[in-house]
PDB file of N, CA and C in Angstrom:
ATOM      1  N   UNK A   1      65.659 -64.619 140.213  1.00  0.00           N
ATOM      2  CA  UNK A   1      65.133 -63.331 139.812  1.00  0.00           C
ATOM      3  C   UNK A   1      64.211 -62.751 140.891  1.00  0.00           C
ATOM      4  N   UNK A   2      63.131 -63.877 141.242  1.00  0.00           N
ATOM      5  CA  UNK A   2      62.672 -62.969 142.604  1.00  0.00           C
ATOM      6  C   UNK A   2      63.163 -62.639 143.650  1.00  0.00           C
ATOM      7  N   UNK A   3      64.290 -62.910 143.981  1.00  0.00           N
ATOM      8  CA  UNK A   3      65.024 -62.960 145.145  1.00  0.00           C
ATOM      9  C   UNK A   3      65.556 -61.391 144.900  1.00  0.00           C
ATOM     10  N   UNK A   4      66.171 -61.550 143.378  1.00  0.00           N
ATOM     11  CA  UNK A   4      66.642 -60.002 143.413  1.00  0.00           C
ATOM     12  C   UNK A   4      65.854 -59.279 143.670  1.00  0.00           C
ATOM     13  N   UNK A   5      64.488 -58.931 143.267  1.00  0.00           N
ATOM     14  CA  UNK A   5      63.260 -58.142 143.526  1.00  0.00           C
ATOM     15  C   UNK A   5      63.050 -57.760 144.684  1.00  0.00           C
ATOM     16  N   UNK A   6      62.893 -59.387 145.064  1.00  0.00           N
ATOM     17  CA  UNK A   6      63.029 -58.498 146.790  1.00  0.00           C
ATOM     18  C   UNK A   6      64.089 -57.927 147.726  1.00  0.00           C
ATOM     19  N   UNK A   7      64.890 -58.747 147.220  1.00  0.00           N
ATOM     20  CA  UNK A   7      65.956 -57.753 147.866  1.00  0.00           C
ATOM     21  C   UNK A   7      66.067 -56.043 147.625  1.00  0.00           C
ATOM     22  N   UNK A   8      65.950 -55.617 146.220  1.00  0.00           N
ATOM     23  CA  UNK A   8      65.840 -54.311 145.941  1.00  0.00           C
ATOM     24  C   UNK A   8      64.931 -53.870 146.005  1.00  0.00           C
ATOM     25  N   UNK A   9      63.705 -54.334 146.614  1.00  0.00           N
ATOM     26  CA  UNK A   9      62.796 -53.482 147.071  1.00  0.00           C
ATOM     27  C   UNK A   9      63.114 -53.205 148.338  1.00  0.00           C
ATOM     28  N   UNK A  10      63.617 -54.105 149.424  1.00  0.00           N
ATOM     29  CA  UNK A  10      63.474 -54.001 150.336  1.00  0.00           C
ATOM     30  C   UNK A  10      64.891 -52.829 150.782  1.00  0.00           C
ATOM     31  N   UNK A  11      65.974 -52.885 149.926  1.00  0.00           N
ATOM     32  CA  UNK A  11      67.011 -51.908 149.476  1.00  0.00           C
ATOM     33  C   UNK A  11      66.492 -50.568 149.436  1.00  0.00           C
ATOM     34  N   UNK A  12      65.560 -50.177 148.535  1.00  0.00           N
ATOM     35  CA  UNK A  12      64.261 -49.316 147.910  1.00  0.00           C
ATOM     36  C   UNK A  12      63.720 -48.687 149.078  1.00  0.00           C
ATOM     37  N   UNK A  13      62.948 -49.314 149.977  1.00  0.00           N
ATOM     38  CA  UNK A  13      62.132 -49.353 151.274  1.00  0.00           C
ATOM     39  C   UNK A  13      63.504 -48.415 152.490  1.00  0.00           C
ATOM     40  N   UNK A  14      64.304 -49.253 152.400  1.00  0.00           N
ATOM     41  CA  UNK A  14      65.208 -48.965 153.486  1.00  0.00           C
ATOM     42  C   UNK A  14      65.898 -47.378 152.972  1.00  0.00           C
ATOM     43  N   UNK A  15      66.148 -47.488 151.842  1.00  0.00           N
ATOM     44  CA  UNK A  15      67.150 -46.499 151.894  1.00  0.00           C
ATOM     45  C   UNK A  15      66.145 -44.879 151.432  1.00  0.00           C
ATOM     46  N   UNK A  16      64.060 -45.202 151.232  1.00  0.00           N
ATOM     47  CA  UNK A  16      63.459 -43.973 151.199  1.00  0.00           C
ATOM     48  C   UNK A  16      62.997 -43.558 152.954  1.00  0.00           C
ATOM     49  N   UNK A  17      63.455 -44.696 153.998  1.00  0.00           N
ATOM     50  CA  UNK A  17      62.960 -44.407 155.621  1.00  0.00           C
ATOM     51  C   UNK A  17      64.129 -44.088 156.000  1.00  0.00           C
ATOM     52  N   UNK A  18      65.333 -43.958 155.551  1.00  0.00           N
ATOM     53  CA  UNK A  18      66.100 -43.300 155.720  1.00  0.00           C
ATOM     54  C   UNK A  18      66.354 -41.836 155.192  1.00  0.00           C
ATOM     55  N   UNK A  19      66.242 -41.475 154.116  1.00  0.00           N
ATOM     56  CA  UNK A  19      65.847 -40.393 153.596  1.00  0.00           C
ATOM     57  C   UNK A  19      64.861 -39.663 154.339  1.00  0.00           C
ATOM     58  N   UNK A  20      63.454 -40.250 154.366  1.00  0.00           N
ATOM     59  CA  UNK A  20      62.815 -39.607 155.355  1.00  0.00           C
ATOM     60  C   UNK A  20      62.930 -39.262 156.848  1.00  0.00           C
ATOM     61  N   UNK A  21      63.692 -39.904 157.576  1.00  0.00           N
ATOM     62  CA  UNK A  21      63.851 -40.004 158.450  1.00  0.00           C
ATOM     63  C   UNK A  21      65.148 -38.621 158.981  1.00  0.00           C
ATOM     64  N   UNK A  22      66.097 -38.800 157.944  1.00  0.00           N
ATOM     65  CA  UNK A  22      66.992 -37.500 158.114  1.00  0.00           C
ATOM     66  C   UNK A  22      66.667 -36.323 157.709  1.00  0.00           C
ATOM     67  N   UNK A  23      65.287 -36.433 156.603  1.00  0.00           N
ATOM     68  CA  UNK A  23      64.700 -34.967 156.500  1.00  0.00           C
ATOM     69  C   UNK A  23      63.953 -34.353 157.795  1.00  0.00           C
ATOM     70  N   UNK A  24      63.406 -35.609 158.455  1.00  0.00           N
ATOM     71  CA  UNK A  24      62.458 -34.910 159.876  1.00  0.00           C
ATOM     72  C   UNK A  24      63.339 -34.858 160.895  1.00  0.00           C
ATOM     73  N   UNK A  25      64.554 -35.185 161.156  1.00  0.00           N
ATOM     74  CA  UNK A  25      65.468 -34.934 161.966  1.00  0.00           C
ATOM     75  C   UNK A  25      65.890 -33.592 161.466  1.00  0.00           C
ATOM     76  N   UNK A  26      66.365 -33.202 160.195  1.00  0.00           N
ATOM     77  CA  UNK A  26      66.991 -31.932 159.779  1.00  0.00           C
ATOM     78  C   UNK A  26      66.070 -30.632 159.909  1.00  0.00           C
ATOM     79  N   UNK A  27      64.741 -30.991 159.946  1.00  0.00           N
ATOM     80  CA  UNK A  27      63.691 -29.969 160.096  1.00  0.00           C
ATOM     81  C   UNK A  27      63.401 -30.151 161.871  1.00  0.00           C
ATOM     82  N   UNK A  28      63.647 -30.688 162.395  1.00  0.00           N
ATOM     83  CA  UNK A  28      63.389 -30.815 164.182  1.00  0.00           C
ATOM     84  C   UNK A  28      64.737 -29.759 164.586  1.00  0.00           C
ATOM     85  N   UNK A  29      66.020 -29.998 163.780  1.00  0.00           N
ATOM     86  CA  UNK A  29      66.833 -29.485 164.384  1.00  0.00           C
ATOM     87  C   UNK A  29      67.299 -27.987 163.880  1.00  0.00           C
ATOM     88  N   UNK A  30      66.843 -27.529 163.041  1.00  0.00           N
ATOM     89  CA  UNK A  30      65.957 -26.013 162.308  1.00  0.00           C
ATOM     90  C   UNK A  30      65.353 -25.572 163.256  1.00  0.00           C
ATOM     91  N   UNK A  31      64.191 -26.471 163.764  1.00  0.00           N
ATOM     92  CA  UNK A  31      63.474 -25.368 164.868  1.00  0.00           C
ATOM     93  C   UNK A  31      63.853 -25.096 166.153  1.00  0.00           C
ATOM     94  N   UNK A  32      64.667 -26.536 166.798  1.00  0.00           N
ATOM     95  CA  UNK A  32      65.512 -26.315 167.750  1.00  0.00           C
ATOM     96  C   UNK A  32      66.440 -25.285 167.613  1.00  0.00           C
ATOM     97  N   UNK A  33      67.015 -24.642 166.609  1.00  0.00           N
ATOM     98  CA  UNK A  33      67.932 -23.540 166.475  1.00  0.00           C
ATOM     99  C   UNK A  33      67.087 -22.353 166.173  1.00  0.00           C
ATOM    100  N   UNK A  34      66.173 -22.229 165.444  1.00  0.00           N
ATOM    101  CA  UNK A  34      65.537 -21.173 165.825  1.00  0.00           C
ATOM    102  C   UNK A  34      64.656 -20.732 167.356  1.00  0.00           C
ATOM    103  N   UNK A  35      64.244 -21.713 167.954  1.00  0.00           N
ATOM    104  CA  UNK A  35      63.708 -21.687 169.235  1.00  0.00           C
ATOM    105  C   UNK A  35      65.181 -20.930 170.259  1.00  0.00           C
ATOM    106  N   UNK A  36      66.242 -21.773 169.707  1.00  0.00           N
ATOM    107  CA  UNK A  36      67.176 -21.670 171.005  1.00  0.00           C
ATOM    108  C   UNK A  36      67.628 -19.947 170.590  1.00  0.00           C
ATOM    109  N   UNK A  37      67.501 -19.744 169.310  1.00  0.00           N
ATOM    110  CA  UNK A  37      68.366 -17.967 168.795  1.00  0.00           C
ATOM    111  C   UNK A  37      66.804 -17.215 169.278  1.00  0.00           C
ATOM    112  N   UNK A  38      65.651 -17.949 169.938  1.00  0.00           N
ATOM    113  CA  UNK A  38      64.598 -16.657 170.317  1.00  0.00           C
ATOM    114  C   UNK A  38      64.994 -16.840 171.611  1.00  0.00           C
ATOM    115  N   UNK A  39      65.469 -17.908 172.263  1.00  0.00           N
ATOM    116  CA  UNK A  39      65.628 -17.305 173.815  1.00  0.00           C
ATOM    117  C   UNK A  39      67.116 -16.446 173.694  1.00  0.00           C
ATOM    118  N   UNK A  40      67.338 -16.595 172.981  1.00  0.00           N
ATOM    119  CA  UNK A  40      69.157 -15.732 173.338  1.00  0.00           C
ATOM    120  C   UNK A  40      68.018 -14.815 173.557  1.00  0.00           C
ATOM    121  N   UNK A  41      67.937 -14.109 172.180  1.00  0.00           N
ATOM    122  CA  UNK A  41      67.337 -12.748 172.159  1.00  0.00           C
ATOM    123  C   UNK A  41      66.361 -12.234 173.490  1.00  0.00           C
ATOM    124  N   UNK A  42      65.386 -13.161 173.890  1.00  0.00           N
ATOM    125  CA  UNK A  42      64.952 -12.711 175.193  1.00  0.00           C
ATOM    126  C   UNK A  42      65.996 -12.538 176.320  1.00  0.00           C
ATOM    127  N   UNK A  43      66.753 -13.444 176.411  1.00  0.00           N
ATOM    128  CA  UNK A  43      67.367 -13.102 177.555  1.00  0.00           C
ATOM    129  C   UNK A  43      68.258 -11.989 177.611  1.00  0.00           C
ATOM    130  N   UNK A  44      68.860 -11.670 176.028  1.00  0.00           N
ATOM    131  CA  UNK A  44      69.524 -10.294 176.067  1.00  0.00           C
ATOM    132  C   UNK A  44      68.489  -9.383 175.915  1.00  0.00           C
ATOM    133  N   UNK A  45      67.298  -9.306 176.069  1.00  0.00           N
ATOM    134  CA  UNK A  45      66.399  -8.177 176.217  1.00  0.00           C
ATOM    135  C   UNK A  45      65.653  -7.766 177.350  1.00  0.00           C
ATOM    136  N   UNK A  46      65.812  -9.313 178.764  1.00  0.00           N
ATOM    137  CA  UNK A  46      65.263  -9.217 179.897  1.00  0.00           C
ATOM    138  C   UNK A  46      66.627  -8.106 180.703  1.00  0.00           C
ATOM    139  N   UNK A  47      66.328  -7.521 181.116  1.00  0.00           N
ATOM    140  CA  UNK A  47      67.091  -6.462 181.548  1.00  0.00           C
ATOM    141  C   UNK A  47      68.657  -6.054 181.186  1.00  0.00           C
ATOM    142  N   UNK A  48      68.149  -5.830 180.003  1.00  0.00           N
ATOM    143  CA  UNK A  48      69.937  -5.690 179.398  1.00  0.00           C
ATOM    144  C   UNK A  48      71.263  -6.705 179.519  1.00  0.00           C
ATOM    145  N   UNK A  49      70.787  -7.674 179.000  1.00  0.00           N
ATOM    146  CA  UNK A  49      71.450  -8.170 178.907  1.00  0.00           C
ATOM    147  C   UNK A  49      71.555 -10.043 179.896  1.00  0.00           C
ATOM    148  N   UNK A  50      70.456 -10.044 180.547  1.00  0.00           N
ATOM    149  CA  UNK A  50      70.405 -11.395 181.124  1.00  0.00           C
ATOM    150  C   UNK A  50      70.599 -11.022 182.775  1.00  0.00           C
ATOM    151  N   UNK A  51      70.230 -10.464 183.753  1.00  0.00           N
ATOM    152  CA  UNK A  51      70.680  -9.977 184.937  1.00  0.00           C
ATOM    153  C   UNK A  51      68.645 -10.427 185.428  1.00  0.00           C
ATOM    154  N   UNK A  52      69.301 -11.842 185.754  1.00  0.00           N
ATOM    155  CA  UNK A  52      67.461 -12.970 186.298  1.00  0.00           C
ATOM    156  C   UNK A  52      67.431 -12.169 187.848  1.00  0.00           C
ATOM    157  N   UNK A  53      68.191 -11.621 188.128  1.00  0.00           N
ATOM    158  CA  UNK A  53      67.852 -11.067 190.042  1.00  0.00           C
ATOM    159  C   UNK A  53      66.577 -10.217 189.346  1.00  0.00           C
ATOM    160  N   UNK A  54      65.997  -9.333 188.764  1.00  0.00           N
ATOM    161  CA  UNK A  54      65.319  -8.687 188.231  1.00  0.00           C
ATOM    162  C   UNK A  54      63.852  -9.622 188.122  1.00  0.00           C
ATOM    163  N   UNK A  55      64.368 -10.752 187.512  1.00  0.00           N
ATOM    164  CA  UNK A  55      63.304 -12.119 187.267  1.00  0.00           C
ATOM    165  C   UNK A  55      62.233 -11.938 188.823  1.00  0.00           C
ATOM    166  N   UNK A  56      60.869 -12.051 188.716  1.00  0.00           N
ATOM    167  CA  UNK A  56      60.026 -12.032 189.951  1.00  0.00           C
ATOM    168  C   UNK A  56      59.822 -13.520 189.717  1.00  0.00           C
ATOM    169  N   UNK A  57      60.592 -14.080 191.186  1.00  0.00           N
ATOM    170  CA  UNK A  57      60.418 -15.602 191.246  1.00  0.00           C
ATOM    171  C   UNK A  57      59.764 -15.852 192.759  1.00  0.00           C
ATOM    172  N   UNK A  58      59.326 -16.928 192.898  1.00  0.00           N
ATOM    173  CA  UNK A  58      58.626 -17.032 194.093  1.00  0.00           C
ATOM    174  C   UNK A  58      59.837 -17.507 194.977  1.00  0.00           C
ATOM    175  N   UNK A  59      59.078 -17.316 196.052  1.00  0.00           N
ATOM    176  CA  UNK A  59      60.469 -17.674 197.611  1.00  0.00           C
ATOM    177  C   UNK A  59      60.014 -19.035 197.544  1.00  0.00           C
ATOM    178  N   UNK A  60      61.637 -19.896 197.567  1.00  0.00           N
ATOM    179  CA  UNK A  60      61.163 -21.359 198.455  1.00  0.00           C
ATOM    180  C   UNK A  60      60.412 -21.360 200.333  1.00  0.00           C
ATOM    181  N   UNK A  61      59.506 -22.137 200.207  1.00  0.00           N
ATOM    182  CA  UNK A  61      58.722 -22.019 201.489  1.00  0.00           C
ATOM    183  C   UNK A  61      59.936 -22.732 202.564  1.00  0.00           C
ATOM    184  N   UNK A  62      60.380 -23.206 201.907  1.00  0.00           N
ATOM    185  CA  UNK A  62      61.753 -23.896 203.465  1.00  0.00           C
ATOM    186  C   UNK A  62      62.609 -22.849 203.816  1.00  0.00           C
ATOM    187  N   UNK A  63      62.994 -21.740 203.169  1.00  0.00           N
ATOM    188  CA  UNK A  63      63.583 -20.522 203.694  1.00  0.00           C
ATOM    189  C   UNK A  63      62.945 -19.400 204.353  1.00  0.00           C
ATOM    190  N   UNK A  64      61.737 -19.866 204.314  1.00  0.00           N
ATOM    191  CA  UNK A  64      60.362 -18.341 205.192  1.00  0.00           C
ATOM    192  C   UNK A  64      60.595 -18.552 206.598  1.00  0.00           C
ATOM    193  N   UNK A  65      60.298 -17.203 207.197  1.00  0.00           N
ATOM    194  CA  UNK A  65      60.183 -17.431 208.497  1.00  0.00           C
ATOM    195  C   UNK A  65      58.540 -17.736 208.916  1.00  0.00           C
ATOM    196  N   UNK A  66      57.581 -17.997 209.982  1.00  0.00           N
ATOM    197  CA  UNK A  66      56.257 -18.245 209.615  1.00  0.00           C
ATOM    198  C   UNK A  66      55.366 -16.862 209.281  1.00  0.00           C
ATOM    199  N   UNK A  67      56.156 -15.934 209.313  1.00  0.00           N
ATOM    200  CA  UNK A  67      55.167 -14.651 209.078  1.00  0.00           C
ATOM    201  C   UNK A  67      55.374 -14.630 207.524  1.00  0.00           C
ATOM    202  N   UNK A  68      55.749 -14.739 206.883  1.00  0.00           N
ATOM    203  CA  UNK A  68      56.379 -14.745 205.299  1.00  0.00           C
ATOM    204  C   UNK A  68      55.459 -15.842 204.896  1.00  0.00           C
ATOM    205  N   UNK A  69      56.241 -17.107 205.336  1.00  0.00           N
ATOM    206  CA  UNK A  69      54.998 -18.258 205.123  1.00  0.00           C
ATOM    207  C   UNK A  69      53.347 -18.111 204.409  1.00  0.00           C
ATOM    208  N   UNK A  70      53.238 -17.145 206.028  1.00  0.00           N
ATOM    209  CA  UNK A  70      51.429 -17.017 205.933  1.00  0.00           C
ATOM    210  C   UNK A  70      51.046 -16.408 204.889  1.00  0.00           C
ATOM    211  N   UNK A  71      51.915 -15.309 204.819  1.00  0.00           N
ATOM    212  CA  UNK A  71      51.262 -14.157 203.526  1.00  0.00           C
ATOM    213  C   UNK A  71      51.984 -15.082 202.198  1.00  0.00           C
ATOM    214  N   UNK A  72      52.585 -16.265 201.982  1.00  0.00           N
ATOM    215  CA  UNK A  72      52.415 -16.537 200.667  1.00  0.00           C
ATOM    216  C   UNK A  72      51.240 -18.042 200.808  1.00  0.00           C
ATOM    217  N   UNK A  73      50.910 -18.433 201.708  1.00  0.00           N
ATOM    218  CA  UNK A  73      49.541 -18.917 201.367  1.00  0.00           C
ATOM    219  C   UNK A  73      48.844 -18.128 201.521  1.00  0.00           C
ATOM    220  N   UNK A  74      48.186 -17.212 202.373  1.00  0.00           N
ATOM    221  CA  UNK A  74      47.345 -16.384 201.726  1.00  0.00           C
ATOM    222  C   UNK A  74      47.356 -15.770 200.529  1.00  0.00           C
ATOM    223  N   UNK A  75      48.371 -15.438 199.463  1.00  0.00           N
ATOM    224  CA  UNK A  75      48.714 -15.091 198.328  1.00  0.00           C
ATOM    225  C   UNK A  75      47.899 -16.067 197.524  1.00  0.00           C
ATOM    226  N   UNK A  76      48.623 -17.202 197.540  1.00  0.00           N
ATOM    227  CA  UNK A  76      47.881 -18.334 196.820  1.00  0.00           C
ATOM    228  C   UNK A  76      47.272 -18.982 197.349  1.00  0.00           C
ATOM    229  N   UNK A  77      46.176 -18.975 198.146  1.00  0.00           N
ATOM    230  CA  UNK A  77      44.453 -19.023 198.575  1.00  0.00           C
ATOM    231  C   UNK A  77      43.959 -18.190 197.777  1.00  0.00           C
ATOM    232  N   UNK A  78      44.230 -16.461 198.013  1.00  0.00           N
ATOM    233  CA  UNK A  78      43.737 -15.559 197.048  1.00  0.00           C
ATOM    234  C   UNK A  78      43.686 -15.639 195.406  1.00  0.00           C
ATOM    235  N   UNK A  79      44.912 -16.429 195.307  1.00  0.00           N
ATOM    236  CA  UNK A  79      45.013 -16.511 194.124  1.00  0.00           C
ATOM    237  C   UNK A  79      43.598 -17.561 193.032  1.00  0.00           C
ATOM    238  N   UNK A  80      43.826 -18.617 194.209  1.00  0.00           N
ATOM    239  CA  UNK A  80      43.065 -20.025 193.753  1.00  0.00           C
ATOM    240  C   UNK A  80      41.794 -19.217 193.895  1.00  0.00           C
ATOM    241  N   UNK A  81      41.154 -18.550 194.857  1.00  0.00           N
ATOM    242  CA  UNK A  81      39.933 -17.965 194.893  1.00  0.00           C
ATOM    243  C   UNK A  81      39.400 -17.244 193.734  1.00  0.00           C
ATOM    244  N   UNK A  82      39.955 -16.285 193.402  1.00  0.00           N
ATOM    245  CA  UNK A  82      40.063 -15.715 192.218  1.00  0.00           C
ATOM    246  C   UNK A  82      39.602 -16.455 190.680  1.00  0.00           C
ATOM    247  N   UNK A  83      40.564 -17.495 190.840  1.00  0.00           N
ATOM    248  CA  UNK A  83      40.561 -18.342 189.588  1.00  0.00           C
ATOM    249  C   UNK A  83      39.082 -18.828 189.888  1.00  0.00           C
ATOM    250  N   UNK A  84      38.451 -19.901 190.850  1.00  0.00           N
ATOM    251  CA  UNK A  84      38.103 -19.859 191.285  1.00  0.00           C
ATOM    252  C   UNK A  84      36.147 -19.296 191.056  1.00  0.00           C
ATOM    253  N   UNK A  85      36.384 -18.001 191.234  1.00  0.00           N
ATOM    254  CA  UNK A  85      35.297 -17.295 190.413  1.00  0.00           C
ATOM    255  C   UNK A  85      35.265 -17.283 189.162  1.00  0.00           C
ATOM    256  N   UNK A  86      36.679 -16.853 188.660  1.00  0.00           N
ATOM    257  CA  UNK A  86      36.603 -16.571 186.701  1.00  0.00           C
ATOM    258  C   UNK A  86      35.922 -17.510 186.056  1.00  0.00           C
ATOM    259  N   UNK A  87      36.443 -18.916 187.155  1.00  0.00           N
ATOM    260  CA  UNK A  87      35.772 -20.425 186.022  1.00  0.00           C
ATOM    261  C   UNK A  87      34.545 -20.418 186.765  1.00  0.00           C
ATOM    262  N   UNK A  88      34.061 -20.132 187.857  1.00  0.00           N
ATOM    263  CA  UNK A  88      32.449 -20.106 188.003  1.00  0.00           C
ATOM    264  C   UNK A  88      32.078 -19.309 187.126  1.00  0.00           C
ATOM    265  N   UNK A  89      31.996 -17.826 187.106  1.00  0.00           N
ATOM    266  CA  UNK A  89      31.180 -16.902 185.943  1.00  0.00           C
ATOM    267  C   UNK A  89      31.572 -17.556 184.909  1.00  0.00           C
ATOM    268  N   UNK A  90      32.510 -17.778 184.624  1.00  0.00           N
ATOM    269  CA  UNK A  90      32.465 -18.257 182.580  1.00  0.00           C
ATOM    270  C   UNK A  90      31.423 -19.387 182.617  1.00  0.00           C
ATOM    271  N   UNK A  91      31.904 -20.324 183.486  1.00  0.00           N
ATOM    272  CA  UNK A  91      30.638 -21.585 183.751  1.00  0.00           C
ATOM    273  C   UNK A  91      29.314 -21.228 183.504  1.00  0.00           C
ATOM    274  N   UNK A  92      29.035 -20.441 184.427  1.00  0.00           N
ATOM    275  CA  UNK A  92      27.323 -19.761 184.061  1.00  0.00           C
ATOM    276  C   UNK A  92      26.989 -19.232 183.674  1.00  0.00           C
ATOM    277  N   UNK A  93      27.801 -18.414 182.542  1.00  0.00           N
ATOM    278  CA  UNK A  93      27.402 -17.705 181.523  1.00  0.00           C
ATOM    279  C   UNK A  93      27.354 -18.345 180.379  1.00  0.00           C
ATOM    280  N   UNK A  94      28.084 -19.961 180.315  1.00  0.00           N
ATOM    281  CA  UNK A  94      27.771 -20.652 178.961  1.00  0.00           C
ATOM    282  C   UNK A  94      26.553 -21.942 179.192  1.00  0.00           C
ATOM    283  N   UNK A  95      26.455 -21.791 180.564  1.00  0.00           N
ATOM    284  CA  UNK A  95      25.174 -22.767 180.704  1.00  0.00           C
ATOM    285  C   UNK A  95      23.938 -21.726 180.603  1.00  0.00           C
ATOM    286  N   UNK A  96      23.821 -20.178 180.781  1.00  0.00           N
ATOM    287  CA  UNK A  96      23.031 -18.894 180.511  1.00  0.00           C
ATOM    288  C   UNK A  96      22.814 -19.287 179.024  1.00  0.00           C
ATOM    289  N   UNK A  97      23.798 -19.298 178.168  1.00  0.00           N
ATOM    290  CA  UNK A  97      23.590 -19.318 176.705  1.00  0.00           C
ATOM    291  C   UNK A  97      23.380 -20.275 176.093  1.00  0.00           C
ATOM    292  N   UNK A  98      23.817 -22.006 176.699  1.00  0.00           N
ATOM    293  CA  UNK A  98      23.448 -23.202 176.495  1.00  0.00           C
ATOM    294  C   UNK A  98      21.498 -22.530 176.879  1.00  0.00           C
ATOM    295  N   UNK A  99      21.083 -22.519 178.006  1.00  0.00           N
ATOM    296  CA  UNK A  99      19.999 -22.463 177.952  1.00  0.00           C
ATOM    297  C   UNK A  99      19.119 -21.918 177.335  1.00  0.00           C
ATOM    298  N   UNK A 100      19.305 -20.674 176.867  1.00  0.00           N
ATOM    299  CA  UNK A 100      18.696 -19.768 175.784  1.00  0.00           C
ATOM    300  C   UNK A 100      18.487 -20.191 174.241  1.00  0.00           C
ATOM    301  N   UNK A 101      19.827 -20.737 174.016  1.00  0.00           N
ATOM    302  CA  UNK A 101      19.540 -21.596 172.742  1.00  0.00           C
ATOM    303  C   UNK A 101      18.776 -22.565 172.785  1.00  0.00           C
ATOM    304  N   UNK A 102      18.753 -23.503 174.396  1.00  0.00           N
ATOM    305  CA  UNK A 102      17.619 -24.894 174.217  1.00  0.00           C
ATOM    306  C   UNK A 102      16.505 -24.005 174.509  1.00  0.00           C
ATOM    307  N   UNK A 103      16.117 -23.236 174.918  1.00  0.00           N
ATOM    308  CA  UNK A 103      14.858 -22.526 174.878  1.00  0.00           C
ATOM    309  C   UNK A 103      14.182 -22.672 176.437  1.00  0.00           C
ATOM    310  N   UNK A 104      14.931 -22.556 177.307  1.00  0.00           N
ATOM    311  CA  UNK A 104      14.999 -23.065 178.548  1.00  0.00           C
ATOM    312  C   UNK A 104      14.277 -21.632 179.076  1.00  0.00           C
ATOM    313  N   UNK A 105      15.127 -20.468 178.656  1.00  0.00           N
ATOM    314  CA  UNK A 105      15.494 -19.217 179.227  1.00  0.00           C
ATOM    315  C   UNK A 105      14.952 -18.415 178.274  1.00  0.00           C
ATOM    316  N   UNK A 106      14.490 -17.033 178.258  1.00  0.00           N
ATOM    317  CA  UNK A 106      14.691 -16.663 177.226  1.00  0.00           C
ATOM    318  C   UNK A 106      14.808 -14.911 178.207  1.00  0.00           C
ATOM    319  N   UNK A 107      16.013 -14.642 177.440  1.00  0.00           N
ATOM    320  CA  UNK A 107      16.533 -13.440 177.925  1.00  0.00           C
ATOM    321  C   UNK A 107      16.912 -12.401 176.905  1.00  0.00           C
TER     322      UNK A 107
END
């Protein structure tokens, strides 16, 4: 008698991690189909219809000549610079307000 018990529990066990297991597969593959029917739609909306020459992609640097080259590191020098500042000012404007609250500052 205990033998049956356990066996049908363990019957029980197996066949509700299976159940569960094909419900979170059936809901993974729901969103995979809705994810994949939002890129259709973008791509039939990026220039009528999917036409990526339109797409602004960066040049591979092994095809530049060195004048091309320069102006895309200077691009992205400028770029990093930029960033660069944004995260300095945000930086010191929450150590400005960290300080004001500890009573450091008062502005």
């Amino acid at each position: 008698m205990l033998w049956f018990v356990i066996w049908a529990s363990l019957l029980l066990g197996w066949a509700v991690a299976v159940a569960l297991s094909l419900r979170w597969l059936w809901r993974q593959a729901k969103a995979l189909m809705a994810a994949l029917e939002e890129l259709g739609s973008a791509l039939e909306r990026l220039d009528g219809g999917g036409n990526f020459a339109a797409a602004k992609v960066q040049p591979v640097a092994i095809n530049l000549d060195p004048t091309q080259l320069d102006q895309v590191r200077r691009d992205l020098r400028n770029r990093r610079a930029r960033r660069r500042q944004r995260r300095q000012a945000a930086h010191q404007s929450t150590y400005r307000q960290w300080a004001v609250l500890a009573g450091w500052r008062d502005e």
